[in-house]
C-alpha atoms as a PDB file:
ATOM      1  CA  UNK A   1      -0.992 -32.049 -85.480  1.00  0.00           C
ATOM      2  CA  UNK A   2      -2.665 -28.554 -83.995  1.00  0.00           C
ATOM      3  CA  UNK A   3      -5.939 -29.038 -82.528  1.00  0.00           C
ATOM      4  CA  UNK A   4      -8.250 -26.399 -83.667  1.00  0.00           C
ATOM      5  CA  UNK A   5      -9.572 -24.803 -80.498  1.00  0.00           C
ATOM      6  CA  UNK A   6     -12.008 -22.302 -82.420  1.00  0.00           C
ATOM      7  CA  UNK A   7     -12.301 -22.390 -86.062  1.00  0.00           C
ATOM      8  CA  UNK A   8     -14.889 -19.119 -85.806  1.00  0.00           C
ATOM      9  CA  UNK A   9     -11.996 -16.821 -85.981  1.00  0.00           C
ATOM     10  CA  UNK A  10     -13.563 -13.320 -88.071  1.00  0.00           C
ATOM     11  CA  UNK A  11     -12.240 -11.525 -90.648  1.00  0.00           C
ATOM     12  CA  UNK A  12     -14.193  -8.251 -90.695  1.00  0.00           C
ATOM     13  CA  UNK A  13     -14.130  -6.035 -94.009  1.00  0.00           C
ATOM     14  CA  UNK A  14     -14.440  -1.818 -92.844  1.00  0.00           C
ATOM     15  CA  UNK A  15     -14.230   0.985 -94.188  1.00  0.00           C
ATOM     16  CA  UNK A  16     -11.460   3.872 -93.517  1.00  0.00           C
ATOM     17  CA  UNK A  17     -13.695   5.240 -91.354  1.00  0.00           C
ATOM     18  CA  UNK A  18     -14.688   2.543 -89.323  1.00  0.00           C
ATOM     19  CA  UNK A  19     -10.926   1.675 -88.282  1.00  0.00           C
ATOM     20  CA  UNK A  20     -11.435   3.888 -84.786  1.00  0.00           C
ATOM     21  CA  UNK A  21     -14.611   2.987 -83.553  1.00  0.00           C
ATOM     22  CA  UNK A  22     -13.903  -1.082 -84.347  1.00  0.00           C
ATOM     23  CA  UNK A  23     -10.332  -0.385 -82.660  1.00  0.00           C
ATOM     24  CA  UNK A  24     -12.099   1.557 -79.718  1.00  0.00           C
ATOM     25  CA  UNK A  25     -14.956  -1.504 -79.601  1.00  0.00           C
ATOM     26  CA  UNK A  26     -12.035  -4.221 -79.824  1.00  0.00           C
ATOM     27  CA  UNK A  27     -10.177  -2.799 -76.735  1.00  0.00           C
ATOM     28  CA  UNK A  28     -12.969  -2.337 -74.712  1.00  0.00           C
ATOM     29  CA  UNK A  29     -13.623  -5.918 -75.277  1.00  0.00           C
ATOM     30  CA  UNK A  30     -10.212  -6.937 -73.606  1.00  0.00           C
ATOM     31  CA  UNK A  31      -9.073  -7.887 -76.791  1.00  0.00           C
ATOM     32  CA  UNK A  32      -5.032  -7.755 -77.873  1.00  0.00           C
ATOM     33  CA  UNK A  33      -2.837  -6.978 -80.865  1.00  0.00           C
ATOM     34  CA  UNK A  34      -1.805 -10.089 -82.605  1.00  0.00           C
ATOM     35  CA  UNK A  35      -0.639  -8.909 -85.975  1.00  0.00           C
ATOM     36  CA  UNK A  36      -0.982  -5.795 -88.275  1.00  0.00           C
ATOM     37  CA  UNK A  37      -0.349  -6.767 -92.055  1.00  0.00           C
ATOM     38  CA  UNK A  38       0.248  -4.358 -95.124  1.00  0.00           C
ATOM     39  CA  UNK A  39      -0.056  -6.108 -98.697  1.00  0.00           C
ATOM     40  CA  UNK A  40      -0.113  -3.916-102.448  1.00  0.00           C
ATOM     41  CA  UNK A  41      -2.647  -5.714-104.889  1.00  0.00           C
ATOM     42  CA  UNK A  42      -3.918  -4.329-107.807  1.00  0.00           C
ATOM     43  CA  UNK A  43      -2.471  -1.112-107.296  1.00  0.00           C
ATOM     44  CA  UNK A  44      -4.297  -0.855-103.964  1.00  0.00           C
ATOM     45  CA  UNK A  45      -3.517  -1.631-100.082  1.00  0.00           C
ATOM     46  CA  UNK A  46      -5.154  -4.500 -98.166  1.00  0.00           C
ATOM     47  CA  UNK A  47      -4.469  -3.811 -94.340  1.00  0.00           C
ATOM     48  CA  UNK A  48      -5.132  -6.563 -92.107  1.00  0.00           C
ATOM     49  CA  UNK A  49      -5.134  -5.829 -88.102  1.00  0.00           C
ATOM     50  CA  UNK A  50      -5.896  -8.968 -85.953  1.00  0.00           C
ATOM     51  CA  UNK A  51      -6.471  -9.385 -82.019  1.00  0.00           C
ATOM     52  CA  UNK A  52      -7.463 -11.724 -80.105  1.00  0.00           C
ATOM     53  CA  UNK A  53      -9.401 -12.847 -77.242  1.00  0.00           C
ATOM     54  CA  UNK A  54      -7.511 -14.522 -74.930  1.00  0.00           C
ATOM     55  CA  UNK A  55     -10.769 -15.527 -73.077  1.00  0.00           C
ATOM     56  CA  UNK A  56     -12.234 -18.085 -75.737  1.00  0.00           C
ATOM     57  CA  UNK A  57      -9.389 -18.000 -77.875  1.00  0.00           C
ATOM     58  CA  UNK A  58     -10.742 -16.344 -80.943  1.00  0.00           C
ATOM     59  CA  UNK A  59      -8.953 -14.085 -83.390  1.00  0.00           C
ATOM     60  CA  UNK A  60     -10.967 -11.076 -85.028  1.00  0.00           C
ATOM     61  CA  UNK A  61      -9.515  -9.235 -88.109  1.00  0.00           C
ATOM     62  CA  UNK A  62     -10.625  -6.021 -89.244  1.00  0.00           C
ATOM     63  CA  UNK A  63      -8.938  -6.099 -93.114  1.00  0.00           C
ATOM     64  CA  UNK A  64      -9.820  -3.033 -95.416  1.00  0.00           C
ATOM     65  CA  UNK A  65      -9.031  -1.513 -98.798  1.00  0.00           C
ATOM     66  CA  UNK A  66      -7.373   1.832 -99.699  1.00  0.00           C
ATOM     67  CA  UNK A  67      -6.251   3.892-102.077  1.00  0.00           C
ATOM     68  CA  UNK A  68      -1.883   3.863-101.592  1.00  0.00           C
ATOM     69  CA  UNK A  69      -1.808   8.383-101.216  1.00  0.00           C
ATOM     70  CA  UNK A  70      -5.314   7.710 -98.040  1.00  0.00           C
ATOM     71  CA  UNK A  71      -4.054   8.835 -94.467  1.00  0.00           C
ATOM     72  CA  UNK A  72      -4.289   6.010 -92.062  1.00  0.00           C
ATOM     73  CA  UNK A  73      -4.597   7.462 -88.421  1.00  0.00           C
ATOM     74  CA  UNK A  74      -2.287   5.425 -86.163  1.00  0.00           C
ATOM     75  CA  UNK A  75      -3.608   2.941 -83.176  1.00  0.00           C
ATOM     76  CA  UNK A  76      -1.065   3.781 -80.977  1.00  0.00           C
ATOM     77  CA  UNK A  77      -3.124   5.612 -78.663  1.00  0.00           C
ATOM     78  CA  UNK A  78      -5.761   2.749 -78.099  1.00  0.00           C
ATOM     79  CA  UNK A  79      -2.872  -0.207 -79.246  1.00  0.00           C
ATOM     80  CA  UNK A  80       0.439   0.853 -77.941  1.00  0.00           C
ATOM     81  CA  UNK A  81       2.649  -1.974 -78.754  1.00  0.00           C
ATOM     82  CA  UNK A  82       1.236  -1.377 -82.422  1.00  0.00           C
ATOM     83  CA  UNK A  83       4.075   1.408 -82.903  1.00  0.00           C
ATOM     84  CA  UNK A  84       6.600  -1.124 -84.446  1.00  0.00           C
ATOM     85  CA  UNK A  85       3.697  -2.716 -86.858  1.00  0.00           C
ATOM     86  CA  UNK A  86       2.574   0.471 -87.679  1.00  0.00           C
ATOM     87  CA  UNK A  87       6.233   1.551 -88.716  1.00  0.00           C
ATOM     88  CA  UNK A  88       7.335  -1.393 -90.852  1.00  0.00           C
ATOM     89  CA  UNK A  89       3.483  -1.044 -92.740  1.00  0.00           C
ATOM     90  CA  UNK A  90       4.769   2.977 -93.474  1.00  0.00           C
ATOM     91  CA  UNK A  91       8.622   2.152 -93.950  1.00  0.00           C
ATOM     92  CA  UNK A  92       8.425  -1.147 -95.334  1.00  0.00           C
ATOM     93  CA  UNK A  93       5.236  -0.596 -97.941  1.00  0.00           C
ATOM     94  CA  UNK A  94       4.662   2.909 -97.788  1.00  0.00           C
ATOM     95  CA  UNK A  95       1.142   2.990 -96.477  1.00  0.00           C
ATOM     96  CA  UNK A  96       0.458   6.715 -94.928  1.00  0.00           C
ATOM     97  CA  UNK A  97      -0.240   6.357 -91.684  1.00  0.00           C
ATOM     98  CA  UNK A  98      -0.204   9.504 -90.057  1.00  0.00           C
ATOM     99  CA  UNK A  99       0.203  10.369 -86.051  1.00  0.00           C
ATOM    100  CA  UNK A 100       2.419   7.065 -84.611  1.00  0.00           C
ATOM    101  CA  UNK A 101       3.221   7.501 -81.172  1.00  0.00           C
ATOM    102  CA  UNK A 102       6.214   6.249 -81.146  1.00  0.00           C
ATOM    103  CA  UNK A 103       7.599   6.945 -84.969  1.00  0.00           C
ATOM    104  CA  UNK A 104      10.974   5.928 -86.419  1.00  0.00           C
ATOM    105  CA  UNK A 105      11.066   7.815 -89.407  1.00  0.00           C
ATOM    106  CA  UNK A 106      12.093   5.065 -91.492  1.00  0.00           C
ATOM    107  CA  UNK A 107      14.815   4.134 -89.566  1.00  0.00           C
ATOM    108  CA  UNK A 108      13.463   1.335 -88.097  1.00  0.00           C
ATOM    109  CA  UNK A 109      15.184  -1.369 -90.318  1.00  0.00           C
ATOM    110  CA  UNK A 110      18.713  -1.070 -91.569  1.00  0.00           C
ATOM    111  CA  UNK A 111      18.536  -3.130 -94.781  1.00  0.00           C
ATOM    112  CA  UNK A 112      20.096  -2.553 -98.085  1.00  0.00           C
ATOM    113  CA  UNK A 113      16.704  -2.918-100.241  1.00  0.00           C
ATOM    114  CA  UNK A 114      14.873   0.238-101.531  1.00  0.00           C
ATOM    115  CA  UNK A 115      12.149   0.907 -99.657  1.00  0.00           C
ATOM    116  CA  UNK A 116       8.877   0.694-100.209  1.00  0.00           C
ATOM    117  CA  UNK A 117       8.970  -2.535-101.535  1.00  0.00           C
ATOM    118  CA  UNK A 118       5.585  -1.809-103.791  1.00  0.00           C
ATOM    119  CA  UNK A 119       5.460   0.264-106.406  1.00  0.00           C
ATOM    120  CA  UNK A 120       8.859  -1.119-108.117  1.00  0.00           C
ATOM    121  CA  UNK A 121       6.904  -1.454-111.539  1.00  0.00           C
ATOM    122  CA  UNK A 122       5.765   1.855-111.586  1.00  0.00           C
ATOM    123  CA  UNK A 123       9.528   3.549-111.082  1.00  0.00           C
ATOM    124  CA  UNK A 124      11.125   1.367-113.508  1.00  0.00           C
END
């Protein structure tokens, strides 16, 4: 089994508007992209972005709530390597996120299922 090396990891909860200065704060920090998550409950988005800290080990993720039409700005100016997260969140789940450095247009996957996947209920 695992050993835990630091069971402190953070999960934040922001606001919309407190996505840049948390990104800006996380990256001056040294921290690193890990993750970025998109999941559609109750009619809503939960975004989950988590780095960590290579120093001690510990993972911080900044998770918030919007509405599915809210403009995301991209973190591809402060995050690079986000660019392919940040494309499968918009082409995979449809969340808006506007300005990606490096943007695929919803051709980064060549699958055979409709995209997004949410929202299926409400077009049937």
């Amino acid at each position: 089994m695992a050993q835990v090396i630091n069971p402190d990891n953070l999960i934040k909860m922001i606001s919309l508007e407190e996505l840049l200065p948390n990104l800006l704060e996380l990256k001056k920090r040294g921290f690193r992209v890990c993750q970025l998550c998109a999941a559609y409950i109750n009619q809503m988005y939960e975004l989950s972005y988590t780095f960590a800290n290579d120093g001690d080990y510990r993972l911080t993720t900044l998770r918030m709530e919007i509405e599915p039409q809210q403009e995301v700005p991209s973190m591809t100016e402060i995050f690079p390597m986000a660019t392919f997260y940040e494309n499968e969140m918009r082409e995979l789940f449809g969340v808006n996120i506007q300005f990606i450095r490096m943007d695929y247009h919803d051709k980064l996957y060549r699958i055979n299922e409709t995209t997004p996947f949410v929202h299926r209920e409400d077009n049937e």
